[in-house]
C-alpha atoms as a PDB file:
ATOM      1  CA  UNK A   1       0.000   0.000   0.000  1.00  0.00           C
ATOM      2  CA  UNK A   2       0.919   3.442  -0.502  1.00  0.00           C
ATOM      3  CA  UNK A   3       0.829   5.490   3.037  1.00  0.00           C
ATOM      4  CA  UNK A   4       0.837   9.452   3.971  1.00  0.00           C
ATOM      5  CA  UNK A   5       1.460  10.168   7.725  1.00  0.00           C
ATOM      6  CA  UNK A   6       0.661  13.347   8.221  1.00  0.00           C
ATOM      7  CA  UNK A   7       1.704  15.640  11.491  1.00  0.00           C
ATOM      8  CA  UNK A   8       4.882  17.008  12.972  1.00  0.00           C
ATOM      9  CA  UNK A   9       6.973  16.885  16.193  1.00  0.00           C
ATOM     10  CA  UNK A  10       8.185  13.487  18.173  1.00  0.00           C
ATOM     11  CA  UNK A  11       5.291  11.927  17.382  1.00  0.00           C
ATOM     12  CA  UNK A  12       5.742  11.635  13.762  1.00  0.00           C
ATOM     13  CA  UNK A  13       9.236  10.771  13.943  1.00  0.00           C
ATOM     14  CA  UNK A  14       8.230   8.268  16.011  1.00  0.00           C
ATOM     15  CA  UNK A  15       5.457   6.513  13.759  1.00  0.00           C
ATOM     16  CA  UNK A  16       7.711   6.719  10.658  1.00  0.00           C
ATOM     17  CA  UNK A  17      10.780   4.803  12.715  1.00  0.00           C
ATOM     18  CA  UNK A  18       7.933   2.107  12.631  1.00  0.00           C
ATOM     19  CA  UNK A  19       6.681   2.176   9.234  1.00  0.00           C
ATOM     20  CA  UNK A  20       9.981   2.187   7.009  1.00  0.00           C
ATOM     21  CA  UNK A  21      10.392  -1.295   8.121  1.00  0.00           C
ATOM     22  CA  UNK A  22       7.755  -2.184   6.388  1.00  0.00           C
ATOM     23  CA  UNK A  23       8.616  -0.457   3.216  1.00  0.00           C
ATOM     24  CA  UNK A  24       9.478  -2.760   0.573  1.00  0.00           C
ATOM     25  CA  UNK A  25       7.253  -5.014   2.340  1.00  0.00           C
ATOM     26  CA  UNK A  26       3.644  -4.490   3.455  1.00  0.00           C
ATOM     27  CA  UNK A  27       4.471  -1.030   2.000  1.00  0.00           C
ATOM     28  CA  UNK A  28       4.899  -0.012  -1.367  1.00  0.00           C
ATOM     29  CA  UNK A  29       5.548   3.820  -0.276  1.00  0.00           C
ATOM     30  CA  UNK A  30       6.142   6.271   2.131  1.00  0.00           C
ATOM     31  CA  UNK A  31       5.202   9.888   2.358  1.00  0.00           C
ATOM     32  CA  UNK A  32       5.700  11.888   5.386  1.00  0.00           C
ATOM     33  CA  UNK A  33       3.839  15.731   5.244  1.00  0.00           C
ATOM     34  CA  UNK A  34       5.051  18.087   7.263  1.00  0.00           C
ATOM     35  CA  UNK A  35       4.387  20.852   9.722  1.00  0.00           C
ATOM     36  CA  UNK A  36       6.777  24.200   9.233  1.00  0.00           C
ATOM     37  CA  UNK A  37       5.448  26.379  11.777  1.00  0.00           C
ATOM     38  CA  UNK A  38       7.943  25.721  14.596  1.00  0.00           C
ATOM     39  CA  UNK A  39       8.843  29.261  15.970  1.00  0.00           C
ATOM     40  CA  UNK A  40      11.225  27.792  19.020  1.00  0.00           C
ATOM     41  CA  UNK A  41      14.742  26.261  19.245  1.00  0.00           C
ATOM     42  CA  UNK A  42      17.239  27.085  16.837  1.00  0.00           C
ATOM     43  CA  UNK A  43      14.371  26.659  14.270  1.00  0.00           C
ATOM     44  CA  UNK A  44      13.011  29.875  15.400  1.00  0.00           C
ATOM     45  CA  UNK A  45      16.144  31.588  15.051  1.00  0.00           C
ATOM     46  CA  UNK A  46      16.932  30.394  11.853  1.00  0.00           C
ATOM     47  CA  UNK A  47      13.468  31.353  10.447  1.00  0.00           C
ATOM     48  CA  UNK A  48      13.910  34.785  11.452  1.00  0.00           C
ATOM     49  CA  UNK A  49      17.261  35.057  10.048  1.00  0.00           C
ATOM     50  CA  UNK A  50      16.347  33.491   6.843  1.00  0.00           C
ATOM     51  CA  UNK A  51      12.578  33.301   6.737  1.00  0.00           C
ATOM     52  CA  UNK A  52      12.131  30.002   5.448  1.00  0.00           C
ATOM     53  CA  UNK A  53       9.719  27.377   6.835  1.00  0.00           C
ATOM     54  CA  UNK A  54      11.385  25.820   9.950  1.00  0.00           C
ATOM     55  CA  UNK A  55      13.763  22.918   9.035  1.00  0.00           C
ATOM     56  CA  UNK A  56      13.446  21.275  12.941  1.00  0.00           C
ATOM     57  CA  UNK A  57      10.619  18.802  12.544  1.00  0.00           C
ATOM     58  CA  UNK A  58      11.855  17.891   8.946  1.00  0.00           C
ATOM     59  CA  UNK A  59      15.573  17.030  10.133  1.00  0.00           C
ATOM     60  CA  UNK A  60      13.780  14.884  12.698  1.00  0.00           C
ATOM     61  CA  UNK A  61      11.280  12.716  10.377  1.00  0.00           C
ATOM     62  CA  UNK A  62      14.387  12.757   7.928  1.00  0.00           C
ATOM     63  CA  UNK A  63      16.808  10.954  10.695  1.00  0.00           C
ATOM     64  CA  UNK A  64      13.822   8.749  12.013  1.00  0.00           C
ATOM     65  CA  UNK A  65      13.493   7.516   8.135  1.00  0.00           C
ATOM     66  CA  UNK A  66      17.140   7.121   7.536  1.00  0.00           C
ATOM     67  CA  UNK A  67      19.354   4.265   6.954  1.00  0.00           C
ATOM     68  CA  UNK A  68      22.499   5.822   6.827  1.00  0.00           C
ATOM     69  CA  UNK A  69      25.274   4.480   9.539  1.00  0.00           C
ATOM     70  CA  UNK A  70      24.456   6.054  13.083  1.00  0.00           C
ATOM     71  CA  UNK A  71      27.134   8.478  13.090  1.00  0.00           C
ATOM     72  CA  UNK A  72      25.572  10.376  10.333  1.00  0.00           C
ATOM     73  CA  UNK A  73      22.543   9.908  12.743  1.00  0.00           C
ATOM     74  CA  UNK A  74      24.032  11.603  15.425  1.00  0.00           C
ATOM     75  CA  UNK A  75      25.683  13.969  13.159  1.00  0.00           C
ATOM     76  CA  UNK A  76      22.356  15.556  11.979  1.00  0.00           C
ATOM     77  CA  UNK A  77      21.070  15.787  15.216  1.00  0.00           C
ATOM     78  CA  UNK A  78      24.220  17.239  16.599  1.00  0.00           C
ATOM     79  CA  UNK A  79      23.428  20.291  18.777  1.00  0.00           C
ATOM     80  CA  UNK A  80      26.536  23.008  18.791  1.00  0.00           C
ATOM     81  CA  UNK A  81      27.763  24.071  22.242  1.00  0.00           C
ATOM     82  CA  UNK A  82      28.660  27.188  23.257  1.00  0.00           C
ATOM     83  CA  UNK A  83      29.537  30.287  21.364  1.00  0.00           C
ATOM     84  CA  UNK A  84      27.326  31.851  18.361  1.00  0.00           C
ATOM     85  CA  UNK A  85      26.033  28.627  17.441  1.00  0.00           C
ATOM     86  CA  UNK A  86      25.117  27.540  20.883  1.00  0.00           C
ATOM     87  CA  UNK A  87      21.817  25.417  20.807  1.00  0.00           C
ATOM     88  CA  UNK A  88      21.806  25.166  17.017  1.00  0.00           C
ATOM     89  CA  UNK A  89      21.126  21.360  15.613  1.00  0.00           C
ATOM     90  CA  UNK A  90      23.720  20.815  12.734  1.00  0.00           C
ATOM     91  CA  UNK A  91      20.998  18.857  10.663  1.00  0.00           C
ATOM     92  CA  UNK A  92      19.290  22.750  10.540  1.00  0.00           C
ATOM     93  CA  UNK A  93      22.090  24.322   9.670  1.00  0.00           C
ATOM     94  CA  UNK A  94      22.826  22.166   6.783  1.00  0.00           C
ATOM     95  CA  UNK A  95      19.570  22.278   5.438  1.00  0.00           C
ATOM     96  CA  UNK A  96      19.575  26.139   5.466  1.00  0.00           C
ATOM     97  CA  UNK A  97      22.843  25.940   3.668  1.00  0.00           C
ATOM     98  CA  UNK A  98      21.445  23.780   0.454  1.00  0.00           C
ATOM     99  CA  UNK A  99      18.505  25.704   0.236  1.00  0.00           C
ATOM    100  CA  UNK A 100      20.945  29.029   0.163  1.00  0.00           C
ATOM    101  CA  UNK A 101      22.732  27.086  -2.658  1.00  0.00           C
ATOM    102  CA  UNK A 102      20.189  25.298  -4.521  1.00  0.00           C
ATOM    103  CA  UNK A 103      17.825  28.395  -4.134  1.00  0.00           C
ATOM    104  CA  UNK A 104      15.178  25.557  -2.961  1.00  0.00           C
ATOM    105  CA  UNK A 105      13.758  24.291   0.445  1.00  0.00           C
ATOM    106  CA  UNK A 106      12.201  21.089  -1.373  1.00  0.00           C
ATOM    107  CA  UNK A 107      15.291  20.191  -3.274  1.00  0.00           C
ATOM    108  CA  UNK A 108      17.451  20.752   0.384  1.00  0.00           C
ATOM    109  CA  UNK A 109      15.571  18.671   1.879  1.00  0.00           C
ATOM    110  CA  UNK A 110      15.683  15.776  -0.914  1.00  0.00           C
ATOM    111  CA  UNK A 111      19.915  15.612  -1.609  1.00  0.00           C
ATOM    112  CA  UNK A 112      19.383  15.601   2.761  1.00  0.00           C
ATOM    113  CA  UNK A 113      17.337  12.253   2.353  1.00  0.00           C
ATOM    114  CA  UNK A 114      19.783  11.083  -0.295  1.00  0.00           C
ATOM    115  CA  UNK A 115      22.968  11.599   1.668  1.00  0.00           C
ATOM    116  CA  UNK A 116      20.965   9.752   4.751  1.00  0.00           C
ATOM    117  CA  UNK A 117      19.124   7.451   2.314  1.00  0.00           C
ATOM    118  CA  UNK A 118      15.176   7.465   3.610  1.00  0.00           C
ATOM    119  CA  UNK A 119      13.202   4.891   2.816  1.00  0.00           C
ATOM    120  CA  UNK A 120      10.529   7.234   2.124  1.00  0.00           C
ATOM    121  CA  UNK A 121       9.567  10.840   1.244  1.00  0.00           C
ATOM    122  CA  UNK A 122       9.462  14.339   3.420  1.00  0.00           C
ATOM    123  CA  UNK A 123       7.600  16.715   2.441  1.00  0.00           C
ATOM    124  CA  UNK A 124       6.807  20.305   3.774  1.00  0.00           C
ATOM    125  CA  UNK A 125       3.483  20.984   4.444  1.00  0.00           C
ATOM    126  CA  UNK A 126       4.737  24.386   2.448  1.00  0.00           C
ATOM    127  CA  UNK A 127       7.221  26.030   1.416  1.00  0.00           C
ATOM    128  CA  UNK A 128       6.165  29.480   2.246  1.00  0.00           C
ATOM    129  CA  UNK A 129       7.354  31.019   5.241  1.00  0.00           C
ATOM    130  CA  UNK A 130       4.112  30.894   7.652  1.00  0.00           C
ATOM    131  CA  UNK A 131       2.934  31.192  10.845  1.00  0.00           C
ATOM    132  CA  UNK A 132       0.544  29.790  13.147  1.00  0.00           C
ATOM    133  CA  UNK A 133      -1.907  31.894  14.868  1.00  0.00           C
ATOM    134  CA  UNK A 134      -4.615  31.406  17.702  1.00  0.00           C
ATOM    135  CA  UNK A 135      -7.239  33.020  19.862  1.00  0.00           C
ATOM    136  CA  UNK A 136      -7.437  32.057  23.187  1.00  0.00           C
ATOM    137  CA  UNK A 137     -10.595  31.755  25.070  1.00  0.00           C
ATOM    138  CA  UNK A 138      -9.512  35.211  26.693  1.00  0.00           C
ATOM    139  CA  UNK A 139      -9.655  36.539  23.504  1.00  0.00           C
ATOM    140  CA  UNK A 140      -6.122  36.953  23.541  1.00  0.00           C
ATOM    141  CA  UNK A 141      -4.525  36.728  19.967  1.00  0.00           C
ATOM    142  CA  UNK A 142      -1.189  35.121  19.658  1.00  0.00           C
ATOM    143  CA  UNK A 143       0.971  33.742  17.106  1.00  0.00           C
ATOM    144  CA  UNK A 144       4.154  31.561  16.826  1.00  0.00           C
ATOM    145  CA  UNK A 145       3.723  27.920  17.344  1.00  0.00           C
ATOM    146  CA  UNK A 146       5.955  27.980  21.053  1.00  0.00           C
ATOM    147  CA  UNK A 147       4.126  31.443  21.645  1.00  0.00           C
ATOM    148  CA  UNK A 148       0.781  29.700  21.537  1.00  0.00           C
ATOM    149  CA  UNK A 149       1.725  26.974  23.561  1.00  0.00           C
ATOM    150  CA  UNK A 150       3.643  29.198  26.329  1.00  0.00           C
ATOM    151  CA  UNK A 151       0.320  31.319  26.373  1.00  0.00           C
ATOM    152  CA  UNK A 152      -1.892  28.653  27.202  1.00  0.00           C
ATOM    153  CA  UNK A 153       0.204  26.881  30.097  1.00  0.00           C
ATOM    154  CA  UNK A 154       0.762  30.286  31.707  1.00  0.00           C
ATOM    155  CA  UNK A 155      -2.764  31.382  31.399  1.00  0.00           C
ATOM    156  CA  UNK A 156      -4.887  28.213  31.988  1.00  0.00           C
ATOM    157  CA  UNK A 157      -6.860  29.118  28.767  1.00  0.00           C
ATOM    158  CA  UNK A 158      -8.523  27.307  25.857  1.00  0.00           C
ATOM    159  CA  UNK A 159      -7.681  27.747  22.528  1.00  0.00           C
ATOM    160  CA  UNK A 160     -10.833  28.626  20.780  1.00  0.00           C
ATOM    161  CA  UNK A 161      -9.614  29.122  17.023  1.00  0.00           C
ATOM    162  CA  UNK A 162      -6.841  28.622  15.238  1.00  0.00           C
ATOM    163  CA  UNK A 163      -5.304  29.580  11.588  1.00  0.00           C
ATOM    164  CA  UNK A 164      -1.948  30.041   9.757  1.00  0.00           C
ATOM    165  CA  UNK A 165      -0.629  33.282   8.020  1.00  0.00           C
ATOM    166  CA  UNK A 166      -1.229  33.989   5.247  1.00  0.00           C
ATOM    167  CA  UNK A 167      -4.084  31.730   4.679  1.00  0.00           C
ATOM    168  CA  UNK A 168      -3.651  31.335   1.135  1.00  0.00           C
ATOM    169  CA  UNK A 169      -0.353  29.875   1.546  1.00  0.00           C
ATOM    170  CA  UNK A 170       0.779  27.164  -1.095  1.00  0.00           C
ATOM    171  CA  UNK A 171       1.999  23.302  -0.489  1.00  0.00           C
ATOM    172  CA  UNK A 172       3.904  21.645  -3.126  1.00  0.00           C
ATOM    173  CA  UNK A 173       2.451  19.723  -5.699  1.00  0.00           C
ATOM    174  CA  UNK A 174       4.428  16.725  -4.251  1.00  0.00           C
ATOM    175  CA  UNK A 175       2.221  16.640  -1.380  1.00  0.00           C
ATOM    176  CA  UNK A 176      -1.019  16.761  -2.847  1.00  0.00           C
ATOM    177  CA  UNK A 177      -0.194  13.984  -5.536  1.00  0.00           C
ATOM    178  CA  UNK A 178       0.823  11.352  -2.341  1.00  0.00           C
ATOM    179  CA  UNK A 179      -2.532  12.096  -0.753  1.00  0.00           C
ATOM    180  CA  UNK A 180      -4.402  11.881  -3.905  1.00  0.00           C
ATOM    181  CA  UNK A 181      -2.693   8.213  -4.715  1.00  0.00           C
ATOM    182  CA  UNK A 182      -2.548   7.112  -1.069  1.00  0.00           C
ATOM    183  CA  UNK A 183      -4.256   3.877   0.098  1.00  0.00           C
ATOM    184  CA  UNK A 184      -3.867   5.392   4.232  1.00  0.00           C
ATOM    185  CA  UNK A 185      -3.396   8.611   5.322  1.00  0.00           C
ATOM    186  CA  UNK A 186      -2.937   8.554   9.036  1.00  0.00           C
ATOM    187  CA  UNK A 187      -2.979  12.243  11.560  1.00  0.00           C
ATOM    188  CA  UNK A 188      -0.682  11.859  14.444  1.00  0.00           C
ATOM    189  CA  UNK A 189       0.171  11.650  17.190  1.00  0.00           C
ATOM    190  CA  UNK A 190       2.299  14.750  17.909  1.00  0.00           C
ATOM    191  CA  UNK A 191       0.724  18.202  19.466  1.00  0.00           C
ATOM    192  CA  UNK A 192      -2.669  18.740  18.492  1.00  0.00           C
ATOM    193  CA  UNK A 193      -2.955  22.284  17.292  1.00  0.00           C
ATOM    194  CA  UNK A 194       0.545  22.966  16.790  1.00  0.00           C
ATOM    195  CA  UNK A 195       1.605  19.560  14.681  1.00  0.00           C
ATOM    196  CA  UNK A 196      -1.226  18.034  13.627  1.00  0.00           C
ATOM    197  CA  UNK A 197      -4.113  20.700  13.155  1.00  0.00           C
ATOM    198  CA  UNK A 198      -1.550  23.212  11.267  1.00  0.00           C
ATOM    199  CA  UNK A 199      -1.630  20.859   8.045  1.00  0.00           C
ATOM    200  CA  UNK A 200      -5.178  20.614   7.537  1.00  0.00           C
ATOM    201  CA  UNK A 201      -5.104  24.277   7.395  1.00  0.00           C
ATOM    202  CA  UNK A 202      -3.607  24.855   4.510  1.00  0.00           C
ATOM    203  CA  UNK A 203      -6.320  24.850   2.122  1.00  0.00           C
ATOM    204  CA  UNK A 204      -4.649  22.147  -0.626  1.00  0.00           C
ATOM    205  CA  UNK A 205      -3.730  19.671   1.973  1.00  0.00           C
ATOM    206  CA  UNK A 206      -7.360  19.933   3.469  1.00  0.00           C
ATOM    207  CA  UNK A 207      -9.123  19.846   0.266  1.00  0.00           C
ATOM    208  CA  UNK A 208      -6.747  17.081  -1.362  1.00  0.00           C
ATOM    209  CA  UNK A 209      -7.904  14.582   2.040  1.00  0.00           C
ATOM    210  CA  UNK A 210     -11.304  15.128   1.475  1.00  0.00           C
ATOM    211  CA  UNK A 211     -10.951  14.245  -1.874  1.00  0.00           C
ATOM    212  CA  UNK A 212      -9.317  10.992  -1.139  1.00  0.00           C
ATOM    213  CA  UNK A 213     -10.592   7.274  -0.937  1.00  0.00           C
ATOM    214  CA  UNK A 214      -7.908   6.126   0.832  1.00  0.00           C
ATOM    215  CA  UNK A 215      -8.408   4.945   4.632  1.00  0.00           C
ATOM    216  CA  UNK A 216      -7.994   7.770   6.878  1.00  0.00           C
ATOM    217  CA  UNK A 217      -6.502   6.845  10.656  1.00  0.00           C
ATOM    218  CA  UNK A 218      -6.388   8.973  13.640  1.00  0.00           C
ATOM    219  CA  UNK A 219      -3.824   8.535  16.387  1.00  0.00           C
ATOM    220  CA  UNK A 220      -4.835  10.403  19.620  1.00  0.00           C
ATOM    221  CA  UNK A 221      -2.237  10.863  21.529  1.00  0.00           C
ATOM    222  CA  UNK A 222      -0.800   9.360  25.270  1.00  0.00           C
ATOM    223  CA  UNK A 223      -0.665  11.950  27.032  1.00  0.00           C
ATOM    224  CA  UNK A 224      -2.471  15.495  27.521  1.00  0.00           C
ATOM    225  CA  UNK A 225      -0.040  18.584  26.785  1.00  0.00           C
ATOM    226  CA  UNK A 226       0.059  21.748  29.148  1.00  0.00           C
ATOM    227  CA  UNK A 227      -1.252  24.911  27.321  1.00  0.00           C
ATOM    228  CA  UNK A 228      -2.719  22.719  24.636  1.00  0.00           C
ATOM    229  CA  UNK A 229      -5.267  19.692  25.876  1.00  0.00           C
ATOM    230  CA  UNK A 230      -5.011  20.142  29.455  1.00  0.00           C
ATOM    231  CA  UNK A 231      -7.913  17.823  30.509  1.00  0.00           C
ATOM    232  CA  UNK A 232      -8.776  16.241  27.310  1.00  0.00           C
ATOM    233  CA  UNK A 233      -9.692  12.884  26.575  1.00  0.00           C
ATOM    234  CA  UNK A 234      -9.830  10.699  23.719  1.00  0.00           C
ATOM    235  CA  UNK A 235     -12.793  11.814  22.259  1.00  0.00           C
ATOM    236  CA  UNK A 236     -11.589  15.373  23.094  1.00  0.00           C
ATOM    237  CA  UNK A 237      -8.942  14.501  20.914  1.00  0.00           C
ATOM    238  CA  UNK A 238     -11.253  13.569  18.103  1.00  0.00           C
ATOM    239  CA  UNK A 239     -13.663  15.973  17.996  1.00  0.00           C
ATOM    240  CA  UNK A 240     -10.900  18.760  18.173  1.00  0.00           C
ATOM    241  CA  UNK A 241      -9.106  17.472  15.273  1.00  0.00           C
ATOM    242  CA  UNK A 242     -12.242  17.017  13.325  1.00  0.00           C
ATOM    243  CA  UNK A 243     -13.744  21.142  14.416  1.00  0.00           C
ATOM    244  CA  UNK A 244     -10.358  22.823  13.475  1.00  0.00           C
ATOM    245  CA  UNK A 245      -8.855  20.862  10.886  1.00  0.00           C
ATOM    246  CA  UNK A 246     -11.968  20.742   8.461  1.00  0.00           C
ATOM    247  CA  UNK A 247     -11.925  17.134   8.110  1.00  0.00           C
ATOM    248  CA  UNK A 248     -15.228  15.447   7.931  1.00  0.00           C
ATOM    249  CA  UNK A 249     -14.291  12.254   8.835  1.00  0.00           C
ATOM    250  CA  UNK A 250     -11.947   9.475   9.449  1.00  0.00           C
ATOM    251  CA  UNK A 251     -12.548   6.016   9.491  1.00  0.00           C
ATOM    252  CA  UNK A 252     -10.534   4.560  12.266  1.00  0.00           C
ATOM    253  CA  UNK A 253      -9.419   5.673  15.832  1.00  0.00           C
ATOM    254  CA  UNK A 254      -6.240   4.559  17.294  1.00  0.00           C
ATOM    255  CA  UNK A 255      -6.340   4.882  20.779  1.00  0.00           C
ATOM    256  CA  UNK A 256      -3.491   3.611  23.648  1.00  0.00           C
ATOM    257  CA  UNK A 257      -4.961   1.556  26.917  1.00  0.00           C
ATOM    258  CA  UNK A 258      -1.224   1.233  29.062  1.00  0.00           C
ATOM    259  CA  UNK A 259      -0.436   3.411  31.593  1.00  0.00           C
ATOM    260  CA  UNK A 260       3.213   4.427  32.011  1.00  0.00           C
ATOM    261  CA  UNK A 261       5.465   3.079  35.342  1.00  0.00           C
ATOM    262  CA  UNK A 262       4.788   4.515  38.167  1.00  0.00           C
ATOM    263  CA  UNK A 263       7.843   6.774  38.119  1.00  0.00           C
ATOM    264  CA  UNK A 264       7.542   8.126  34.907  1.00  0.00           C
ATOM    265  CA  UNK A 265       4.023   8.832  35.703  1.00  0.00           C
ATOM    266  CA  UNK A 266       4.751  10.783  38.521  1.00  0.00           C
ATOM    267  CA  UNK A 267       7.497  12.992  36.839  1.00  0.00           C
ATOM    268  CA  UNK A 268       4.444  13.738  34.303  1.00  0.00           C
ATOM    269  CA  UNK A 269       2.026  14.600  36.238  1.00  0.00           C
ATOM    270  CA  UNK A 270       4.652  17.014  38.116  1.00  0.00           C
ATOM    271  CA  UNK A 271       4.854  18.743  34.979  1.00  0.00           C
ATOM    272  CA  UNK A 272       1.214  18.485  34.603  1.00  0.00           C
ATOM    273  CA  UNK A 273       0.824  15.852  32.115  1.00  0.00           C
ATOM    274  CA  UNK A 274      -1.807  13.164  32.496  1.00  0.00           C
ATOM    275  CA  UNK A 275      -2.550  10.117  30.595  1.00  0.00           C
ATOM    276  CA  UNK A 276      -5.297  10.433  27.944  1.00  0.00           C
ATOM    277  CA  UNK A 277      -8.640   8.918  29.137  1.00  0.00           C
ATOM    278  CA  UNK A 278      -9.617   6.454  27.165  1.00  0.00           C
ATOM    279  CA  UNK A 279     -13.500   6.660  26.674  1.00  0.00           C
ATOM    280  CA  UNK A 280     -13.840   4.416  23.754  1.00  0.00           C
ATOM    281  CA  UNK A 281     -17.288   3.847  24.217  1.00  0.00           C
ATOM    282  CA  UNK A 282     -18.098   7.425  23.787  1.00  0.00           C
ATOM    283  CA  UNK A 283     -16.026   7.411  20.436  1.00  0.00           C
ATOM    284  CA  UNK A 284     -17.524   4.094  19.228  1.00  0.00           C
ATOM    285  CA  UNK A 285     -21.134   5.636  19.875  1.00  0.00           C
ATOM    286  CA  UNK A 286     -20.510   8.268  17.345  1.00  0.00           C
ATOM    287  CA  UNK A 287     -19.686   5.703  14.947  1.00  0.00           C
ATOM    288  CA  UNK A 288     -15.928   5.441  14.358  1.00  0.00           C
ATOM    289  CA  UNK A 289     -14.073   2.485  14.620  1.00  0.00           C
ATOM    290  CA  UNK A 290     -11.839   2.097  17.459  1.00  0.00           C
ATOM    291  CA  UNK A 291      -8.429   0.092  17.831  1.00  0.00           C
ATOM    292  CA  UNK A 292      -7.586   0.325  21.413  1.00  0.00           C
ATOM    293  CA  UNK A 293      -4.339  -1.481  22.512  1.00  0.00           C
ATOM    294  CA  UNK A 294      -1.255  -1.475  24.837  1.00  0.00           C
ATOM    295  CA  UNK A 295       0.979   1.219  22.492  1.00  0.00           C
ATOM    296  CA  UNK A 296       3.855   3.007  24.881  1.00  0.00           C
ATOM    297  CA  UNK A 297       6.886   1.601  24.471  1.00  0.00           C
ATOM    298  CA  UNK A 298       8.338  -0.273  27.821  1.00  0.00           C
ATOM    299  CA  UNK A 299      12.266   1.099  27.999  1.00  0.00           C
ATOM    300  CA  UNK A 300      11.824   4.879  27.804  1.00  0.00           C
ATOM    301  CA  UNK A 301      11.717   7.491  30.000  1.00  0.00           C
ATOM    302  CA  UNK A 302       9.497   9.327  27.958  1.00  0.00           C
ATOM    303  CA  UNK A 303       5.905   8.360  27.459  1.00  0.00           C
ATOM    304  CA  UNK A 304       5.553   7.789  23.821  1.00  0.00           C
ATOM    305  CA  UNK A 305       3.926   5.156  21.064  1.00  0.00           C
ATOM    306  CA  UNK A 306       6.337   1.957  20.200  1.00  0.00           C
ATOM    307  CA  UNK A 307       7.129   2.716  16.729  1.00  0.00           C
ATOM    308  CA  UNK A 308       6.895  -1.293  16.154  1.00  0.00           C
ATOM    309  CA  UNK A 309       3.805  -1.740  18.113  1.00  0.00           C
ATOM    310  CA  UNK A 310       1.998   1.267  16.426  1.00  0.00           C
ATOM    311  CA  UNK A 311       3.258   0.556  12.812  1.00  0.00           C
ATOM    312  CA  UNK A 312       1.977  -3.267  12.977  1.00  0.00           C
ATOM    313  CA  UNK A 313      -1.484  -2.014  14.565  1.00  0.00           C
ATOM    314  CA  UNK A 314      -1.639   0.332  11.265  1.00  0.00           C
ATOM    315  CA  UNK A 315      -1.004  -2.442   9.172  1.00  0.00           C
ATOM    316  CA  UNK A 316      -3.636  -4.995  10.746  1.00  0.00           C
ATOM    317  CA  UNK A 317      -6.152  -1.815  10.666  1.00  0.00           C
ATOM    318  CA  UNK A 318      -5.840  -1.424   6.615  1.00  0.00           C
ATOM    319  CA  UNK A 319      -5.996  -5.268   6.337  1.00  0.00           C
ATOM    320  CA  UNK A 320      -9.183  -5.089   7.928  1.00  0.00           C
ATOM    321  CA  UNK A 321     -10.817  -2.610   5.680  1.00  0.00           C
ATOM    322  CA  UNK A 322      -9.029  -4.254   2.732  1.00  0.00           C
ATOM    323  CA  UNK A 323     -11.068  -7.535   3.655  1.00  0.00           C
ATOM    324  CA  UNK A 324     -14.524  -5.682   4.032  1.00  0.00           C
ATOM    325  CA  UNK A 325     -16.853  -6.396   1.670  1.00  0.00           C
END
């Protein structure tokens, strides 16, 4: 089958560490779409000083897809210490450079993927230099994808709409074919309205998913996110994506049921993080399908999906539909 995973952040990185073993096997292709809209980090700077779209999340799905020796692993994701270039990842830096030399962003970010050799595609969910705006339920304005979030920790507030400037921004024709001839198209995990939601609103990307046949999969995510789903739970999740990305529909739900160690647990809800409730029942009475299973990995520190776990559940969830009458 042909897949599009679209989102941003750890999350995706995650998922496509999963899925490009599969490629060449239960998977034909691999397309990952991309948020831009970072504003932190040494991405921030580097928009500012060069206003491109932010190169962090696309060094990150670019690594996660590679099959390059480690060390040029480790060398992308270097992070300069010290000095003028303290905090800078080297993998950003060198994708600034070949866009300053080939004069493109897409064609950087391809002879990147060649040097690492992906086994699969990254593409920006544009090319344009945009930026991600929301109004709180204050009606407090901000914008800048780390601004937003910031605001909303800080503030204990709701974000009650979001959109990107300018609206009318552009993604590359790359992006829109891959949806258009993709058998599943999956959203998350990753931050809600600052990795996931940001996509859909680009008008192309939107209207090319709608257009699609191909199975659409949501993956809610773990755990809530200060200043962004304090509080929500799966269905939250859902019904969010569904109000402010424009979707309709999608066909599946993807949902975790294992809780996280006791000590990690604790260090998250410290830094007021809870796991996601999962009210399946609530979801499945609305109609969607739901695949609820045990999804964090076991090793980490971090609360996150098992990129094996979560890739094979996405592959027994197409086979399903494939099967359907």
């Amino acid at each position: 089958m042909n897949i599009v995973a679209i989102g941003g952040g750890t999350g995706l990185s995650s998922l496509l560490r999963g899925l490009k073993k599969e490629v060449g096997e239960r998977v034909k292709s691999l397309s990952a779409i991309v948020t831009v809209t970072d504003s932190g980090g040494s991405t921030g700077r580097l928009r500012k000083a060069y206003n491109l779209p932010a190169p962090g999340d696309i060094r990150n799905c670019i690594v996660a897809l590679s099959e390059s020796e480690q060390i040029m692993q480790q060398l992308f994701q270097y992070r300069f210490k010290g000095g003028e270039l303290e905090g800078h990842a080297f993998g950003n830096l060198f994708l600034i450079a070949l866009t300053d030399i080939t004069g493109s962003f897409m064609m950087s970010i391809k002879i990147a993927s060649q040097i690492l050799r992906t086994k699969g595609d990254i593409i920006p969910a544009t090319v344009g230099d945009v930026h991600l705006c929301a109004e709180f339920s204050d009606g407090k304005v901000v914008m800048g994808e780390e601004e937003i979030t910031n605001y909303g920790k800080e503030n204990k507030v709701r974000i009650k709409r979001i959109w990107i400037q300018p609206e009318d921004t552009l993604t590359p024709i790359d992006a829109v074919g891959r949806i258009e001839s993709a058998d599943m198209i999956t959203f998350g995990p990753g931050s809600l309205y600052t990795s996931i939601i940001p996509n859909l609103l680009i008008k192309d990307i939107r209207e090319a998913v709608e257009r699609s046949n191909a199975l659409k999969v949501f993956i809610v995510n773990a755990m809530t996110q200060p200043g962004e789903t304090d509080g929500f739970t799966a269905y939250d999740h859902l019904m969010t994506f569904l109000k402010h990305s424009g979707i309709k529909k999608v066909d599946a739900v993807i949902v975790n049921t294992k809780m996280p160690s006791s000590s990690i647990l604790k260090r998250y809800l410290d830094e007021g993080q809870e796991p996601v409730v999962t009210d399946i029942a609530r979801i499945a009475r609305e109609g969607f399908n739901v695949y609820a299973e045990d999804l964090i990995g076991d090793k980490e520190d971090f609360v996150r999906h098992d990129p094996d776990r979560l890739a094979d559940l996405l592959m027994r969830v197409y086979y399903n539909y494939a099967v359907l009458p």
